[in-house]
Protein backbone atom coordinates (compact mmCIF):
# COMPACT_ATOMS: atom_id res chain seq x y z
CA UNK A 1 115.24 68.57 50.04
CA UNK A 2 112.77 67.90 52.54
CA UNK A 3 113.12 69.30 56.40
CA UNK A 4 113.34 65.92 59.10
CA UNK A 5 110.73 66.81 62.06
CA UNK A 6 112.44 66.74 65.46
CA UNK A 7 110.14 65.42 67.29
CA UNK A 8 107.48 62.71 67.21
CA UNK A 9 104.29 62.53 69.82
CA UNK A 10 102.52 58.99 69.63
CA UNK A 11 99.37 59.19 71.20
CA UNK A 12 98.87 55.46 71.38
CA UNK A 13 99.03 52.05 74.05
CA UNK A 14 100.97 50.42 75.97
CA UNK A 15 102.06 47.55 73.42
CA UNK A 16 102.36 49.66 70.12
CA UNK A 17 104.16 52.82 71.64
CA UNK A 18 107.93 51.01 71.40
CA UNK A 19 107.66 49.36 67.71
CA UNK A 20 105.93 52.35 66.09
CA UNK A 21 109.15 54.29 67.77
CA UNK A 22 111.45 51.85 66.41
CA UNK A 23 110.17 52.07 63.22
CA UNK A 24 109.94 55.89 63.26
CA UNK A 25 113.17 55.89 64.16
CA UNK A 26 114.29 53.58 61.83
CA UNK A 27 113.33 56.11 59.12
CA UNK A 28 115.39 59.15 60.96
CA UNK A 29 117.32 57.90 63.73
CA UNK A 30 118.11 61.81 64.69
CA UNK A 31 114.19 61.87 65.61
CA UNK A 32 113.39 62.52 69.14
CA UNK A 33 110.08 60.19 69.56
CA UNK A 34 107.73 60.37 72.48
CA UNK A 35 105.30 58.38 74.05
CA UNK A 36 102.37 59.14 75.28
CA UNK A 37 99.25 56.68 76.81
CA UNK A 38 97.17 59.36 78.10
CA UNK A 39 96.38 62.77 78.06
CA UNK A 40 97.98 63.59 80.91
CA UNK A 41 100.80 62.53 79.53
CA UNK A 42 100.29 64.36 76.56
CA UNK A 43 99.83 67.66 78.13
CA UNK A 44 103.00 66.97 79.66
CA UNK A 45 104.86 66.18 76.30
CA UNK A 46 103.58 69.18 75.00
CA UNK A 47 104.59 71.40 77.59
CA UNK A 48 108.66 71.17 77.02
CA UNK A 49 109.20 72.71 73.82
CA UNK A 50 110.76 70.77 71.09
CA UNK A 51 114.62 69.95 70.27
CA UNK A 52 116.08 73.08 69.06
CA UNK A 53 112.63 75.08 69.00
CA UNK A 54 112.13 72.64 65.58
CA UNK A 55 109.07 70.76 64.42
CA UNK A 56 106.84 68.95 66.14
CA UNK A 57 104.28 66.57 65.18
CA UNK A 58 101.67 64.13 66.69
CA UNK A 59 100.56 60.80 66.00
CA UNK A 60 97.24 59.41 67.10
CA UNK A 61 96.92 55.83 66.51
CA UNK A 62 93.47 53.85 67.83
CA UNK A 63 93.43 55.68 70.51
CA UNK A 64 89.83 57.01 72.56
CA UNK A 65 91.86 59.95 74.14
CA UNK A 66 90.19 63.48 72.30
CA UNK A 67 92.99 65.91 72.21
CA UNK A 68 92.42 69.43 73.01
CA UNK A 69 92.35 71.84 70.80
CA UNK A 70 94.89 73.95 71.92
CA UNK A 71 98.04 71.22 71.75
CA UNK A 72 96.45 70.92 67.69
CA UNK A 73 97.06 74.75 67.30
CA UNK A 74 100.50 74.87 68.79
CA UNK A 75 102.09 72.15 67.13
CA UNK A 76 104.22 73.16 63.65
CA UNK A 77 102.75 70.50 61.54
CA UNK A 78 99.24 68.45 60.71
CA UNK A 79 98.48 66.11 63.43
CA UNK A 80 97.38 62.55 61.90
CA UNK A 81 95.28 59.92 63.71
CA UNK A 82 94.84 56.02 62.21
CA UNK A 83 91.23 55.51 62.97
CA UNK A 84 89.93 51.95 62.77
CA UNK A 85 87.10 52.00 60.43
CA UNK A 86 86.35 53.80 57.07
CA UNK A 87 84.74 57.51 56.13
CA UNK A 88 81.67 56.21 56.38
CA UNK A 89 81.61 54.85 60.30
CA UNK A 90 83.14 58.26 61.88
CA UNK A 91 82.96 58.16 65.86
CA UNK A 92 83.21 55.06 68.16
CA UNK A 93 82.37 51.27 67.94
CA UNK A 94 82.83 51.38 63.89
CA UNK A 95 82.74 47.79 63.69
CA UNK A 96 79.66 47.41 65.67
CA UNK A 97 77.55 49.45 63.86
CA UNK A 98 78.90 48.11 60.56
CA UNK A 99 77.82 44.75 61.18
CA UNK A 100 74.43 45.57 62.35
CA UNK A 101 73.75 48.05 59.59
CA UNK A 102 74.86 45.19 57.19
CA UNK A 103 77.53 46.35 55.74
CA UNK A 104 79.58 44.89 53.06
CA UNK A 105 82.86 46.32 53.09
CA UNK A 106 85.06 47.98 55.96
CA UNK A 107 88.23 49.73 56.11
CA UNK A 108 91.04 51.77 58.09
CA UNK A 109 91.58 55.32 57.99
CA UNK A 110 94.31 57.66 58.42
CA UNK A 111 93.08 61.82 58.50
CA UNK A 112 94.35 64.87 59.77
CA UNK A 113 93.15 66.09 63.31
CA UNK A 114 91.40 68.84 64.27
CA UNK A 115 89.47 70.30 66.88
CA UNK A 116 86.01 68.17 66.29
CA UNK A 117 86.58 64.37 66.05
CA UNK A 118 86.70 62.70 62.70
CA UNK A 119 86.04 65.38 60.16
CA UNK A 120 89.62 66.33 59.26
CA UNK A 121 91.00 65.93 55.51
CA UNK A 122 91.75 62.03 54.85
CA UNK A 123 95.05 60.87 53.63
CA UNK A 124 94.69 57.07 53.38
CA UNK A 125 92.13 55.03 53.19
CA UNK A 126 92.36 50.50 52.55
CA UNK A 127 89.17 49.11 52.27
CA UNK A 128 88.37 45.09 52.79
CA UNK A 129 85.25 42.69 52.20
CA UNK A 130 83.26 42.25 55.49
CA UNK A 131 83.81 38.19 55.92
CA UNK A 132 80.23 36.59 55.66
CA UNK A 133 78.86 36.73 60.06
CA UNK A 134 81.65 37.97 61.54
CA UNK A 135 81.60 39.27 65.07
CA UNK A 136 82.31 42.46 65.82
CA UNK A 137 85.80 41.50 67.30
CA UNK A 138 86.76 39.47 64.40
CA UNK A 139 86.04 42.75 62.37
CA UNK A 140 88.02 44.80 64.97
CA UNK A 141 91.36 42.83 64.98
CA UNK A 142 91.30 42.55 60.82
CA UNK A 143 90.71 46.47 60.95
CA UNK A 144 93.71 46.84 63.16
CA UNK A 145 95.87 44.80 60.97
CA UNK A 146 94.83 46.92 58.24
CA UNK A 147 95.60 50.00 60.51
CA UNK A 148 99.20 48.69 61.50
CA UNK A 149 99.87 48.15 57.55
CA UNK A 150 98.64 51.77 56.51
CA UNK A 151 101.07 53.07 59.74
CA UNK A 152 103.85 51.30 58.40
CA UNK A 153 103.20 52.81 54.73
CA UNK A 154 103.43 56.48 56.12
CA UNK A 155 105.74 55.78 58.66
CA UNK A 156 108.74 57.37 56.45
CA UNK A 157 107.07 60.30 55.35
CA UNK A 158 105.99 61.32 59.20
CA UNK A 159 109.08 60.97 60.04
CA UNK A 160 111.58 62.13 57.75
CA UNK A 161 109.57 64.71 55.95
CA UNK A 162 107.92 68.23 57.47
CA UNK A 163 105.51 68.62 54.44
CA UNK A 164 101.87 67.47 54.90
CA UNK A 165 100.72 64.28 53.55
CA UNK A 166 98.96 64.46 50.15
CA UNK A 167 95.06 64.46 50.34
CA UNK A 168 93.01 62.01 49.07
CA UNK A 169 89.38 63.09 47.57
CA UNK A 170 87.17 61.32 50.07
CA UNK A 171 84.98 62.48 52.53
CA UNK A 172 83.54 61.75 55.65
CA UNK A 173 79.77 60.65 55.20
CA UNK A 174 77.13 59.12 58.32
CA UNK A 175 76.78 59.86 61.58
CA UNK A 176 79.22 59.96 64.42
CA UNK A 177 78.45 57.11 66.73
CA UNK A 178 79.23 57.33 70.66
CA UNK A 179 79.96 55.23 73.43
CA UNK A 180 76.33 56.27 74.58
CA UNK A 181 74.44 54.97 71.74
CA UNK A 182 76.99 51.79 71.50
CA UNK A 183 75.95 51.14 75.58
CA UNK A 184 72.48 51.55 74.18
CA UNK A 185 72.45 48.69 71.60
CA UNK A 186 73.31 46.52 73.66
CA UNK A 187 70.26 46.57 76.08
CA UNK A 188 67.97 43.71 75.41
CA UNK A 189 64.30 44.14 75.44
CA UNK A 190 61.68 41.41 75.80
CA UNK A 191 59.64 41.77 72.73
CA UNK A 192 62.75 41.39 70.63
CA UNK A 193 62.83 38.86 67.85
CA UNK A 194 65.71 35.91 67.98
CA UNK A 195 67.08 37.61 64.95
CA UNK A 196 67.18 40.38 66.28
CA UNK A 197 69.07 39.39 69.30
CA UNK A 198 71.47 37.09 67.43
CA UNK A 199 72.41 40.41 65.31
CA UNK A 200 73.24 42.64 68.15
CA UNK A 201 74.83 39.83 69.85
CA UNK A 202 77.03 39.47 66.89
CA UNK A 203 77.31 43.18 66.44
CA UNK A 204 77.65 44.47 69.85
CA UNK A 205 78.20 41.46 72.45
């Protein structure tokens, strides 16, 4: 019979943090869940030991926050984080660069955390068609609705289970994209072609 984790981290915002802990603790309503918007606030979470020295795990859900190192190490089980985009669009602004690279199919991600961002073993993965010219916040919001469904489908495992989640034979592929080189696309030049514009307009706003 499976060990029930104690306690719950979600590193997440403002308007998911209280329905991802009812539906956490729907699942184990002995589970101590805490919520955390920032990494001060994680720190802090981290720093009072868990109920009754038992386990402790941590959720990252679309959030930009990088956590350290050290609060990965101390915890008693894999950390997960739901990143919003696929294997192959590791890093920020996945939709972005998706739509400008043309590509045809998207998807959300869930993957264990550690210490460099976006390279940990995956355990889920849904991928969808790219609708035909969508903006990159039309591919954002269908992303996150993916995201919340692939959340919901591990929800009872994270929290009624202390084993790992199985993992799936994917890999990460393509380059790591920053906020840097996201700012950078979105600098207009004036030898640029209309198409050109209309793309990154598209892609990047």
């Amino acid at each position: 019979m499976p060990v029930m984790p104690e306690e719950i981290i979600l590193l997440t915002g403002e308007v998911e943090g209280p329905h991802f802990r009812a539906m956490l603790e729907n699942s184990n309503p002995a589970l101590k869940v805490v919520h955390a918007e920032t990494l001060a606030a994680l720190k802090d979470a981290c720093a009072v030991p868990p109920p009754g020295g038992g386990l402790r795990r941590l959720i990252a859900f679309s959030t930009h926050i990088l956590v350290p190192g050290y609060i990965l190490d101390a915890l008693g089980a894999p950390a997960y984080n739901f990143h919003p985009g696929p294997p192959t669009y590791p890093g920020s602004h996945a939709a972005s660069f998706a739509i400008y690279e043309g590509a045809e199919k998207f998807a959300a991600t869930a993957h264990v955390m550690e210490h460099k961002v976006d390279c940990g073993p995956i355990v889920a993965v849904e991928w969808f068609a790219i609708p035909e010219k969508a903006k990159f916040m039309d591919l954002e919001l269908k992303t996150y609705e993916v995201l919340l469904r692939v959340f919901s489908g591990l929800a009872p495992h994270l929290a009624g289970d202390d084993t790992p989640l199985p993992v799936l034979d994917v890999q990460w592929s393509g380059p790591k994209r920053t906020n840097a080189q996201f700012d950078a696309m979105k600098e207009i030049e004036a030898d640029m072609e209309e198409e050109e514009l209309r793309l990154r307009f598209r892609a990047f706003g």
